[in-house]
C-alpha atoms as a PDB file:
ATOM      1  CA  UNK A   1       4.784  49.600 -25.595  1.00  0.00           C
ATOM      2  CA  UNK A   2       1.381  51.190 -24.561  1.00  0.00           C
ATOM      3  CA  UNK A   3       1.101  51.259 -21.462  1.00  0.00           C
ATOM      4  CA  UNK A   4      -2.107  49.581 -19.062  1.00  0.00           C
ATOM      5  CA  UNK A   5      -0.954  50.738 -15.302  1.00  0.00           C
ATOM      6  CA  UNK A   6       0.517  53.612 -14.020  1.00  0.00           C
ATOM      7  CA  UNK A   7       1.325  54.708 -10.801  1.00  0.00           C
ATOM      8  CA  UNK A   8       2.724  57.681  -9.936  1.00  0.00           C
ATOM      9  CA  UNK A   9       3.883  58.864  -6.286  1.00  0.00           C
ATOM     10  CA  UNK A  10       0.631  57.133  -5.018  1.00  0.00           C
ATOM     11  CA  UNK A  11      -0.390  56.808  -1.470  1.00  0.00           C
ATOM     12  CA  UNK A  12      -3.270  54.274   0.358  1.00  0.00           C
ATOM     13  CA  UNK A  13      -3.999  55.719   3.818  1.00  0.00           C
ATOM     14  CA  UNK A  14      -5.949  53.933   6.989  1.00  0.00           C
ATOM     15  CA  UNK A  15      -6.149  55.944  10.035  1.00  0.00           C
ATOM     16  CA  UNK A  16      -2.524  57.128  10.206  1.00  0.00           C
ATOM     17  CA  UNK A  17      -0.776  54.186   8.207  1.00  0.00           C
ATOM     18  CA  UNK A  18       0.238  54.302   5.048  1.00  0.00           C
ATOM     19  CA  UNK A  19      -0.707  51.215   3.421  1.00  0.00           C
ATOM     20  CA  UNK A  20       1.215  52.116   0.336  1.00  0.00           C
ATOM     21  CA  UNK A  21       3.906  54.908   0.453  1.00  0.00           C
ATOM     22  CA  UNK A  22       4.547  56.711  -2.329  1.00  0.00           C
ATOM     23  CA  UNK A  23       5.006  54.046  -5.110  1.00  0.00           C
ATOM     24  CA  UNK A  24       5.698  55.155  -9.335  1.00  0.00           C
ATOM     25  CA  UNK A  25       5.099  51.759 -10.526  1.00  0.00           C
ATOM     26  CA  UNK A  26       4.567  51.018 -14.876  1.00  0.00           C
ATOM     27  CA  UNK A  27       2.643  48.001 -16.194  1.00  0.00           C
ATOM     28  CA  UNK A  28       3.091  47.614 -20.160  1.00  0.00           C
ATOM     29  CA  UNK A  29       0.691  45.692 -22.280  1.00  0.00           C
ATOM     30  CA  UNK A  30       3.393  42.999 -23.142  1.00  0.00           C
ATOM     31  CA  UNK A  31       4.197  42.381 -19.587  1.00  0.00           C
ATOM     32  CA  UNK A  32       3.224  39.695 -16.908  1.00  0.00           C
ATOM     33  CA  UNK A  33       4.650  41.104 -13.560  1.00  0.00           C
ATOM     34  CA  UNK A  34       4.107  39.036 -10.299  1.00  0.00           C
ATOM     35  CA  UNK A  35       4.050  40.935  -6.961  1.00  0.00           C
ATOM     36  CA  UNK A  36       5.606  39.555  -3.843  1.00  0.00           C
ATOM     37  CA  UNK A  37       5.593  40.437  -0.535  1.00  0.00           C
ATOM     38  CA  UNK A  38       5.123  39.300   3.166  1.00  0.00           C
ATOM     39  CA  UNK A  39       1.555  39.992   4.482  1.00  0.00           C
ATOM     40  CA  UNK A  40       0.946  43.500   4.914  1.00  0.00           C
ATOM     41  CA  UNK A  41       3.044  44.633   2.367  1.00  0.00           C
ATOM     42  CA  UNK A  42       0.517  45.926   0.460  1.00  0.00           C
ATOM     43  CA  UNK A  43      -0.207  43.354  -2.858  1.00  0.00           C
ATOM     44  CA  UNK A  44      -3.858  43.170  -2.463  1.00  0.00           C
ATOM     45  CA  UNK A  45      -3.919  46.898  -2.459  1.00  0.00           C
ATOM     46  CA  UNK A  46      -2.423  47.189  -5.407  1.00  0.00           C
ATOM     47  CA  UNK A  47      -4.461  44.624  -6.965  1.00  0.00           C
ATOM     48  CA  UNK A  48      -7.641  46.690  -5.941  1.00  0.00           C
ATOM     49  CA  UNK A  49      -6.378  49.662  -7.460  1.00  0.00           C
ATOM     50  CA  UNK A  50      -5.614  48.299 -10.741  1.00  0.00           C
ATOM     51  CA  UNK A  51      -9.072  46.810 -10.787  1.00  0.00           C
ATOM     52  CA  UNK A  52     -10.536  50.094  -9.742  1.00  0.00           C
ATOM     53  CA  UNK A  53     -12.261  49.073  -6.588  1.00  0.00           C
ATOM     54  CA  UNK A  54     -10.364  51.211  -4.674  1.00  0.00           C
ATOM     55  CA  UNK A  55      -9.303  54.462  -5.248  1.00  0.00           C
ATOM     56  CA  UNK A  56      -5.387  56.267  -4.177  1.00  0.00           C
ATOM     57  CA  UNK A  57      -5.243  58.691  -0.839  1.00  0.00           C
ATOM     58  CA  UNK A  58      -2.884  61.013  -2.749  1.00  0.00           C
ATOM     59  CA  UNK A  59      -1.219  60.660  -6.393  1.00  0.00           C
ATOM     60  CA  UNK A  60      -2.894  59.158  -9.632  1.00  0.00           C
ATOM     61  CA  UNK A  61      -3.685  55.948 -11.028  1.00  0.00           C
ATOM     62  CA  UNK A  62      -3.756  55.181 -14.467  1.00  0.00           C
ATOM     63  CA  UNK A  63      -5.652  52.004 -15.671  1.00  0.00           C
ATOM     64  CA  UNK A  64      -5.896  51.951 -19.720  1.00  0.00           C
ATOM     65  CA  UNK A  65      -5.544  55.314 -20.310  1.00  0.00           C
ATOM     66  CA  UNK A  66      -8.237  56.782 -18.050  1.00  0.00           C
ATOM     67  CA  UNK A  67      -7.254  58.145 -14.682  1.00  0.00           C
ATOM     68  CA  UNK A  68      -8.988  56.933 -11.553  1.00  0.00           C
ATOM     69  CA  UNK A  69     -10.948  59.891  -9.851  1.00  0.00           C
ATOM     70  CA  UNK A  70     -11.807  61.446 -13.189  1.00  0.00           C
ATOM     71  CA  UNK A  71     -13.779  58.209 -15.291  1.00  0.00           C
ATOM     72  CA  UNK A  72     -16.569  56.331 -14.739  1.00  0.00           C
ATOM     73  CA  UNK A  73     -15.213  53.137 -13.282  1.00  0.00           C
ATOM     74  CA  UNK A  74     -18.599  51.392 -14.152  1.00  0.00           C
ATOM     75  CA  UNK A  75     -17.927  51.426 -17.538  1.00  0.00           C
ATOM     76  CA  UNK A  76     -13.730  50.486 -17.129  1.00  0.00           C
ATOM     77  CA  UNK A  77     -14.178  47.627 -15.073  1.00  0.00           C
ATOM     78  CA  UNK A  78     -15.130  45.417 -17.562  1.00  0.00           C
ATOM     79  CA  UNK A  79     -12.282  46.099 -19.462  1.00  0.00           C
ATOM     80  CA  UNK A  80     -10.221  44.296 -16.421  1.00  0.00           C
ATOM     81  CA  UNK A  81     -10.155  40.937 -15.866  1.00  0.00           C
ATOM     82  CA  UNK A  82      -9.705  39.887 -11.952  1.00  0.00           C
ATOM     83  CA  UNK A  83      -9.801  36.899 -10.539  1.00  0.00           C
ATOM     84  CA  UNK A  84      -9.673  36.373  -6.412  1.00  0.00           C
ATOM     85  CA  UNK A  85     -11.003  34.382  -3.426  1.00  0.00           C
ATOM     86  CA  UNK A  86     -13.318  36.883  -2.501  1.00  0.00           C
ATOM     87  CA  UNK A  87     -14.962  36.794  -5.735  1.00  0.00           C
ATOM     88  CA  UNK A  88     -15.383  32.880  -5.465  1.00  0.00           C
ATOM     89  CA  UNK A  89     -17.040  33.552  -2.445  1.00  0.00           C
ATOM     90  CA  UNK A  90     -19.633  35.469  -3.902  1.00  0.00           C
ATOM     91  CA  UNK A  91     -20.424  32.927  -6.551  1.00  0.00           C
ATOM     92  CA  UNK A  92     -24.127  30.838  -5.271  1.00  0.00           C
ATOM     93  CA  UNK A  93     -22.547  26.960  -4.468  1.00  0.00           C
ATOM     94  CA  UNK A  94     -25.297  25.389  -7.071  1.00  0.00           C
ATOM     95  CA  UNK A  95     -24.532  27.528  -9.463  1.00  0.00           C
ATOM     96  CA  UNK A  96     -23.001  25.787 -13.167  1.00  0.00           C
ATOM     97  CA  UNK A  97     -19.717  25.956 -14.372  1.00  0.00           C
ATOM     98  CA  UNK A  98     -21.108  27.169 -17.610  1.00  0.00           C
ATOM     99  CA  UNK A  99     -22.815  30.031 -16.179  1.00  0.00           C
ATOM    100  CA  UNK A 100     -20.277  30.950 -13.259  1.00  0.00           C
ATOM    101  CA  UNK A 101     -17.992  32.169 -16.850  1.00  0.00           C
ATOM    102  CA  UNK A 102     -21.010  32.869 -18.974  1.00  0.00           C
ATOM    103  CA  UNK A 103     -22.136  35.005 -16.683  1.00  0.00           C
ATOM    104  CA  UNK A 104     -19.046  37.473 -17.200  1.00  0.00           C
ATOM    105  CA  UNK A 105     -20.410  39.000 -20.009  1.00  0.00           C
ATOM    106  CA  UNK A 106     -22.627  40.995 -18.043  1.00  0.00           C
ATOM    107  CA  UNK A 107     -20.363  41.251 -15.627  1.00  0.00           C
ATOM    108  CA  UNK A 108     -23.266  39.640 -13.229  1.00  0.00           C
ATOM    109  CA  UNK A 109     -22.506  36.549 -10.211  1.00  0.00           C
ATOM    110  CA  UNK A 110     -25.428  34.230 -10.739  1.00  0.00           C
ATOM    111  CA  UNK A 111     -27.629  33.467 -13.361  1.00  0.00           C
ATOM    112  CA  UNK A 112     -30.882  35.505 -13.045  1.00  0.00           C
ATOM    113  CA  UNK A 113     -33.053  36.948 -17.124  1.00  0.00           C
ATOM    114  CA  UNK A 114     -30.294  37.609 -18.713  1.00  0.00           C
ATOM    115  CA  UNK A 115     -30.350  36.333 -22.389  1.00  0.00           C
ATOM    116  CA  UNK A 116     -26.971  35.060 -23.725  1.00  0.00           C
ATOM    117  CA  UNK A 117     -26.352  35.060 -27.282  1.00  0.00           C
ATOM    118  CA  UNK A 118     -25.261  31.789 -29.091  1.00  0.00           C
ATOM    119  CA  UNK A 119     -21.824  33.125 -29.841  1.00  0.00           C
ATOM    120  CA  UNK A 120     -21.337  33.779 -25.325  1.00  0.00           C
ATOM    121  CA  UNK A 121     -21.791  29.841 -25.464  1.00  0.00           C
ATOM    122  CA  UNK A 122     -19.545  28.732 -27.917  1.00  0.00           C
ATOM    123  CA  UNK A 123     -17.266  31.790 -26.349  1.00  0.00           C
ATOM    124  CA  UNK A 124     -17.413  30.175 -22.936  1.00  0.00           C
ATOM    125  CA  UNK A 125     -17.190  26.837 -23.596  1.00  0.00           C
ATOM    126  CA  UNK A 126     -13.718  27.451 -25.711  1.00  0.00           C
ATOM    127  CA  UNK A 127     -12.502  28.981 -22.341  1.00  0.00           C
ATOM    128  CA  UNK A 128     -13.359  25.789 -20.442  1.00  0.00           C
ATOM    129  CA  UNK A 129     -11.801  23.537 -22.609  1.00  0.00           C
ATOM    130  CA  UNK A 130      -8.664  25.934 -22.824  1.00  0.00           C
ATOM    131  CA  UNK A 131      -8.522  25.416 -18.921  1.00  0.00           C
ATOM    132  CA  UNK A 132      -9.389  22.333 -19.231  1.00  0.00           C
ATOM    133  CA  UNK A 133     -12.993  22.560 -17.542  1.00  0.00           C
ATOM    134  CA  UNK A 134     -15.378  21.484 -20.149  1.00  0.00           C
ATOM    135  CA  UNK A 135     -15.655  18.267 -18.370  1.00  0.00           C
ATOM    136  CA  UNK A 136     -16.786  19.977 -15.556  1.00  0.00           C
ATOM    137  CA  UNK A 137     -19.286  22.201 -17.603  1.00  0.00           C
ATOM    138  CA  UNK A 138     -22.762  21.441 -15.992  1.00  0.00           C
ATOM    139  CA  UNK A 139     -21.312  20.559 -12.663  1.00  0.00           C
ATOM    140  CA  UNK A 140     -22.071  22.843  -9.730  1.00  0.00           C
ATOM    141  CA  UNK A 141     -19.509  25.173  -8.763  1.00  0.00           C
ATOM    142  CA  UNK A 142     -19.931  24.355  -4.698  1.00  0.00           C
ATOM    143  CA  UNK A 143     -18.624  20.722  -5.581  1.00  0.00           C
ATOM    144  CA  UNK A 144     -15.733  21.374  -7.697  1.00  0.00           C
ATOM    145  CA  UNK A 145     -11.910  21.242  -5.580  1.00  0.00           C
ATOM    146  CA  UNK A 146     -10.144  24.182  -4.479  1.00  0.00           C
ATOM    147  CA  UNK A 147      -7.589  23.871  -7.937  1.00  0.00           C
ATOM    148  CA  UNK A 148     -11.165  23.744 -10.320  1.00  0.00           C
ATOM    149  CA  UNK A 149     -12.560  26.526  -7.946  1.00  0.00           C
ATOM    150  CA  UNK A 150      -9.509  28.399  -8.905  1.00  0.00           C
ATOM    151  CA  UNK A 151      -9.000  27.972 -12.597  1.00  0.00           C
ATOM    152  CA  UNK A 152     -13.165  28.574 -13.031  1.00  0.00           C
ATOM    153  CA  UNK A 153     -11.978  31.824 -11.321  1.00  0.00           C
ATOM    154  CA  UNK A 154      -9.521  32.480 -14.299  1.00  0.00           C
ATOM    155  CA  UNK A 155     -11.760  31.134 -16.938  1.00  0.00           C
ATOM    156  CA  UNK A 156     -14.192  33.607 -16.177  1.00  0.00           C
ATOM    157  CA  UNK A 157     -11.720  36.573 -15.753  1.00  0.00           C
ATOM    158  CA  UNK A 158     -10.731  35.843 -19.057  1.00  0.00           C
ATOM    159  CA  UNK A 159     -14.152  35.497 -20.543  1.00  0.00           C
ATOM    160  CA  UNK A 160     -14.511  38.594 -21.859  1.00  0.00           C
ATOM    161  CA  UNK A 161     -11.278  39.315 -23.655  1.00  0.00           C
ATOM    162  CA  UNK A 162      -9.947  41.694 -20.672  1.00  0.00           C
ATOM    163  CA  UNK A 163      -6.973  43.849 -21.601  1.00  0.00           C
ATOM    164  CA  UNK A 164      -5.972  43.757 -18.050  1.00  0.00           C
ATOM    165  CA  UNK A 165      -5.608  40.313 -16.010  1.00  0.00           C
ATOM    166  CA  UNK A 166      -5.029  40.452 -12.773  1.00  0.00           C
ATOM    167  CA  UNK A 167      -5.020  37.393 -10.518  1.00  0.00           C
ATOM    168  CA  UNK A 168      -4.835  37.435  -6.206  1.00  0.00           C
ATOM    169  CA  UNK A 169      -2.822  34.607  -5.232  1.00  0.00           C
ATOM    170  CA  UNK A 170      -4.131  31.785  -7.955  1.00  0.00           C
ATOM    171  CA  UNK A 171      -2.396  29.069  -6.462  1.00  0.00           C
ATOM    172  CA  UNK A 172      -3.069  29.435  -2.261  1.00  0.00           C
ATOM    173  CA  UNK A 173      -4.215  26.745  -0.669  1.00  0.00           C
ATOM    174  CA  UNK A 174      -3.624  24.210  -3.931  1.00  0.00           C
ATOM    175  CA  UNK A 175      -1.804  20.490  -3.320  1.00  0.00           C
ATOM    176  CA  UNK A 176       0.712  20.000  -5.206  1.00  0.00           C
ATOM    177  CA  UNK A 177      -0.333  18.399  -8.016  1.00  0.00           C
ATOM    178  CA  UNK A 178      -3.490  21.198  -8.606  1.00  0.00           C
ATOM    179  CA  UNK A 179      -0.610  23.859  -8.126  1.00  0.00           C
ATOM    180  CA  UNK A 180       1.870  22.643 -10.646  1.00  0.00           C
ATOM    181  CA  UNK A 181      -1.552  21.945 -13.317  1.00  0.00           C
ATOM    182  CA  UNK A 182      -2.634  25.654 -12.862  1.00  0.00           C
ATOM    183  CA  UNK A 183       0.786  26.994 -13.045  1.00  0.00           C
ATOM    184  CA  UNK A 184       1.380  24.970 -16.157  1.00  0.00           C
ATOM    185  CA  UNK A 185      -2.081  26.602 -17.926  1.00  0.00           C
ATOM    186  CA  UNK A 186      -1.281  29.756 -16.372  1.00  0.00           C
ATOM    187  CA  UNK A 187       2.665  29.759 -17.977  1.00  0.00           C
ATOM    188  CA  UNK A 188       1.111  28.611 -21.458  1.00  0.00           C
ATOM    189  CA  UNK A 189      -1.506  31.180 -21.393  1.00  0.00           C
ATOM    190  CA  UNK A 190       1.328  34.263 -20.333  1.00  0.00           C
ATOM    191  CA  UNK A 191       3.411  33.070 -23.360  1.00  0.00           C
ATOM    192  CA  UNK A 192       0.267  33.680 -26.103  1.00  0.00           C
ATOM    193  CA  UNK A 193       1.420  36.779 -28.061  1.00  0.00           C
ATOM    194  CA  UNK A 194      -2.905  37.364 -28.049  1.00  0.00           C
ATOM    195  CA  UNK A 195      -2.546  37.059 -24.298  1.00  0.00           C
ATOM    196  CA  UNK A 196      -3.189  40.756 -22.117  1.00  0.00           C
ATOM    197  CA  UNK A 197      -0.730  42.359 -19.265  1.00  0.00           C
ATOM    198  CA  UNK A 198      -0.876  39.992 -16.552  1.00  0.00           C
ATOM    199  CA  UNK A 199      -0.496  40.772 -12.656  1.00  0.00           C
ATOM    200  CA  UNK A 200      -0.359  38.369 -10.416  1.00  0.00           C
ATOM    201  CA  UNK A 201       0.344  38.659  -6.466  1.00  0.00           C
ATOM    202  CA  UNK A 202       1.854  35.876  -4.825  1.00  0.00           C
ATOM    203  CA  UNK A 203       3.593  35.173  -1.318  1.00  0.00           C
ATOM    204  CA  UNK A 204       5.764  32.601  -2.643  1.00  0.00           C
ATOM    205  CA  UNK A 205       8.320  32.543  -5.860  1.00  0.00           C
ATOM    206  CA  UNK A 206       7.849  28.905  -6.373  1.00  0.00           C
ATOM    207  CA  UNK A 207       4.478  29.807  -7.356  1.00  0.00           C
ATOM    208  CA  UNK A 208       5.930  32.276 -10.048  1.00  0.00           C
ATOM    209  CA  UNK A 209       4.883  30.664 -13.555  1.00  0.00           C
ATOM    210  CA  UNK A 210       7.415  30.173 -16.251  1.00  0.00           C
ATOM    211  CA  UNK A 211       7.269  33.454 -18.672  1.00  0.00           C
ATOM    212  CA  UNK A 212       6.320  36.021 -16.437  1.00  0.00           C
ATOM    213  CA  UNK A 213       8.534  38.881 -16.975  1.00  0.00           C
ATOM    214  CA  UNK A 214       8.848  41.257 -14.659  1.00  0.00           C
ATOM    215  CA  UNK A 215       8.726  41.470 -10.341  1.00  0.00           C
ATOM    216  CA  UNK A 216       7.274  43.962  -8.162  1.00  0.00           C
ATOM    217  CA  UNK A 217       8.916  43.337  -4.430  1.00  0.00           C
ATOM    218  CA  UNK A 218       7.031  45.431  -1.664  1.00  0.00           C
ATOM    219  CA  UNK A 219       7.365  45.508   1.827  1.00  0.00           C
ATOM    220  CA  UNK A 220       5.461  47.515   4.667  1.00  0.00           C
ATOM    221  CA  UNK A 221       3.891  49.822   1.686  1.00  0.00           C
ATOM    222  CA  UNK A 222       7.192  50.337   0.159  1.00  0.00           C
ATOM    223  CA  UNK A 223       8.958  49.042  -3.403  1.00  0.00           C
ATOM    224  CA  UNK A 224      12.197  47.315  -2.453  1.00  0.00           C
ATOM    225  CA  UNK A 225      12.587  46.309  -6.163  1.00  0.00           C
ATOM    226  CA  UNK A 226      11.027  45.885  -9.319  1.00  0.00           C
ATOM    227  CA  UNK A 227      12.168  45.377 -13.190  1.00  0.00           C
ATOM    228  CA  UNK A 228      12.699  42.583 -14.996  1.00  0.00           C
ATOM    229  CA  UNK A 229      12.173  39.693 -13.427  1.00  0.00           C
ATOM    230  CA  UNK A 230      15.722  37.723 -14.113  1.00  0.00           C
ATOM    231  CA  UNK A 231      17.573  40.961 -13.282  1.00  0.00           C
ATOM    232  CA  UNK A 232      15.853  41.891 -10.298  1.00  0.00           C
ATOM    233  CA  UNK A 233      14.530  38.261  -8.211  1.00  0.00           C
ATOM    234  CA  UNK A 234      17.930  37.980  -6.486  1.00  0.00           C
ATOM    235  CA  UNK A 235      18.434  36.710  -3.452  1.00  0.00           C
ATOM    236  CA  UNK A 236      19.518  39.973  -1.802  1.00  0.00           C
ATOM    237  CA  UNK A 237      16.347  41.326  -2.449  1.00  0.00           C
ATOM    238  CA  UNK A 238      14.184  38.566  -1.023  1.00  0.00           C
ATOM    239  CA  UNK A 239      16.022  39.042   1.611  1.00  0.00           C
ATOM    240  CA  UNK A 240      15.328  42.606   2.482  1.00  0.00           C
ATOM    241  CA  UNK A 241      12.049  42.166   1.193  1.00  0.00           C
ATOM    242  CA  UNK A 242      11.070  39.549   3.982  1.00  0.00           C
ATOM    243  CA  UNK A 243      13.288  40.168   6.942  1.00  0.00           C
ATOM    244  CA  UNK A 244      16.055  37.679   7.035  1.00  0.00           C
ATOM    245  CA  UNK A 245      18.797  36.167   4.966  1.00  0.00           C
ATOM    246  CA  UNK A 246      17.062  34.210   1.794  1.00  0.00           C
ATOM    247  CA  UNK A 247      18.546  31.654  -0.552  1.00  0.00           C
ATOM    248  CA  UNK A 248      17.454  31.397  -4.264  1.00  0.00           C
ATOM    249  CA  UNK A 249      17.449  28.962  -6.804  1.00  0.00           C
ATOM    250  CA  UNK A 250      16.353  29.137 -10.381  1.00  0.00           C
ATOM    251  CA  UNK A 251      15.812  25.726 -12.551  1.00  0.00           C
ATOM    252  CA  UNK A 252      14.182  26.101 -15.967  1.00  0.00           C
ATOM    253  CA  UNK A 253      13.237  29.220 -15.062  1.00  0.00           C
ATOM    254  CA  UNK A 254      11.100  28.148 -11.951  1.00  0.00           C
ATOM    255  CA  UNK A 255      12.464  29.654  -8.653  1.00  0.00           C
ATOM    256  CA  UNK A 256      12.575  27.923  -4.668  1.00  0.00           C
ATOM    257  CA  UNK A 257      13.987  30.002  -1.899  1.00  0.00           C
ATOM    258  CA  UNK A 258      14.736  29.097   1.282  1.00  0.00           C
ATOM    259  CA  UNK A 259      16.112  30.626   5.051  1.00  0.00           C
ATOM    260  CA  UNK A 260      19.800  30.748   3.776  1.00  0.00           C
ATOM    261  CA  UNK A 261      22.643  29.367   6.452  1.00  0.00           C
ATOM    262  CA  UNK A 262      24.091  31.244   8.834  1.00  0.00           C
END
């Protein structure tokens, strides 16, 4: 399969500390990998280097087919889809739900001159019904819960028809019920064949959805494992990815881990 991500022997320095060390890392364009790791470990990083807001200390990166250092990001970014906390942050509280996603297709936070063609409507309001938003269309996106705040977020990323998703912890800070709701669109939408490569950092694997495929474990700028997600998500490497001995359990192909007994 084509790939979307590559890394090869890449390095992210601050000061004299290697946020990343040395990582070859793939991303296919039929894959949905999830990357976990205690804080620190370096997810975020990687997230901002597939979304090409950051660019590698030493090594290359490879987002779809044009190399960072030697392309005009401007022009790949909207090819990426990327949905975070810091962008919600940037979104103006009384702006719409309808133009918080509309406004994706020119890849612009707040709704200033543009003019929006007929077809960006009808476009964005099939998103919010497929994340079930469109009730929520002309409310303000400074009064919506943390779990609408959220799947706006995706809606938007996905706006566009990215060929690259990538989503920083979806699910933090979400009660229960919100979390299980997004991770029940988010599991539907990674099993669409139409559906792009999908990376997703969490710091928990009970907030894994059902149908990712593949794992990326990291810890203190380092892989510990990665592959296939029911081959490589094994207890033993939980456990050296966090620190300390780590039970797993799998259940219709959601995961819980806990401290194990000693």
């Amino acid at each position: 399969m084509p790939q979307v991500v590559s890394f090869a022997d890449v390095v992210v320095r601050r000061n004299t500390r290697n946020i990343l060390d040395h990582i070859d890392w793939t991303v296919d364009d039929d894959q949905r990998w999830v990357v976990l790791g205690p804080n620190g470990a370096g997810k975020t990083t990687i997230l901002q280097l597939a979304a090409t807001l950051l660019h590698p200390t030493s090594g290359t990166v490879t987002v779809l087919d044009e190399r960072l250092g030697r392309t005009d990001v401007f022009e790949l970014r909207p090819r990426i889809g990327f949905a975070s906390s810091a962008m919600a942050r940037r979104v103006p509280p009384e702006e719409t739900v309808i133009d918080v996603v509309l406004t994706a297709a020119f890849s612009v936070l707040g709704r200033w001159n543009e003019q929006y063609e007929s077809i960006d409507e009808r476009r964005a309001r099939r998103v919010l019904s497929a994340w079930k938003l469109d009730h929520l269309a002309e409310r303000t996106f400074g009064t919506l819960s943390d779990g609408e705040q959220k799947r706006v977020q995706i809606a938007r990323a996905v706006m566009t028809d990215p060929e690259l998703l990538l989503l920083d912890e979806p699910t933090a800070s979400l009660d229960l019920g919100a979390r299980e709701e997004l991770l029940q669109l988010l599991s539907g939408y990674a099993s669409e064949p139409t559906t792009p490569a999908m990376i997703m950092v969490t710091h928990h694997v009970e907030e894994i959805p059902v149908g990712f495929t593949h794992v990326l474990l990291l810890n203190d700028g380092g892989v510990v494992a990665q592959g296939p997600i029911a081959e490589t998500l094994t207890a033993d490497a939980l456990s050296r990815t966090f620190g300390l001995p780590i039970a797993l359990d799998v259940v219709e192909g959601r995961y819980a881990a806990r401290a194990a007994s000693v």
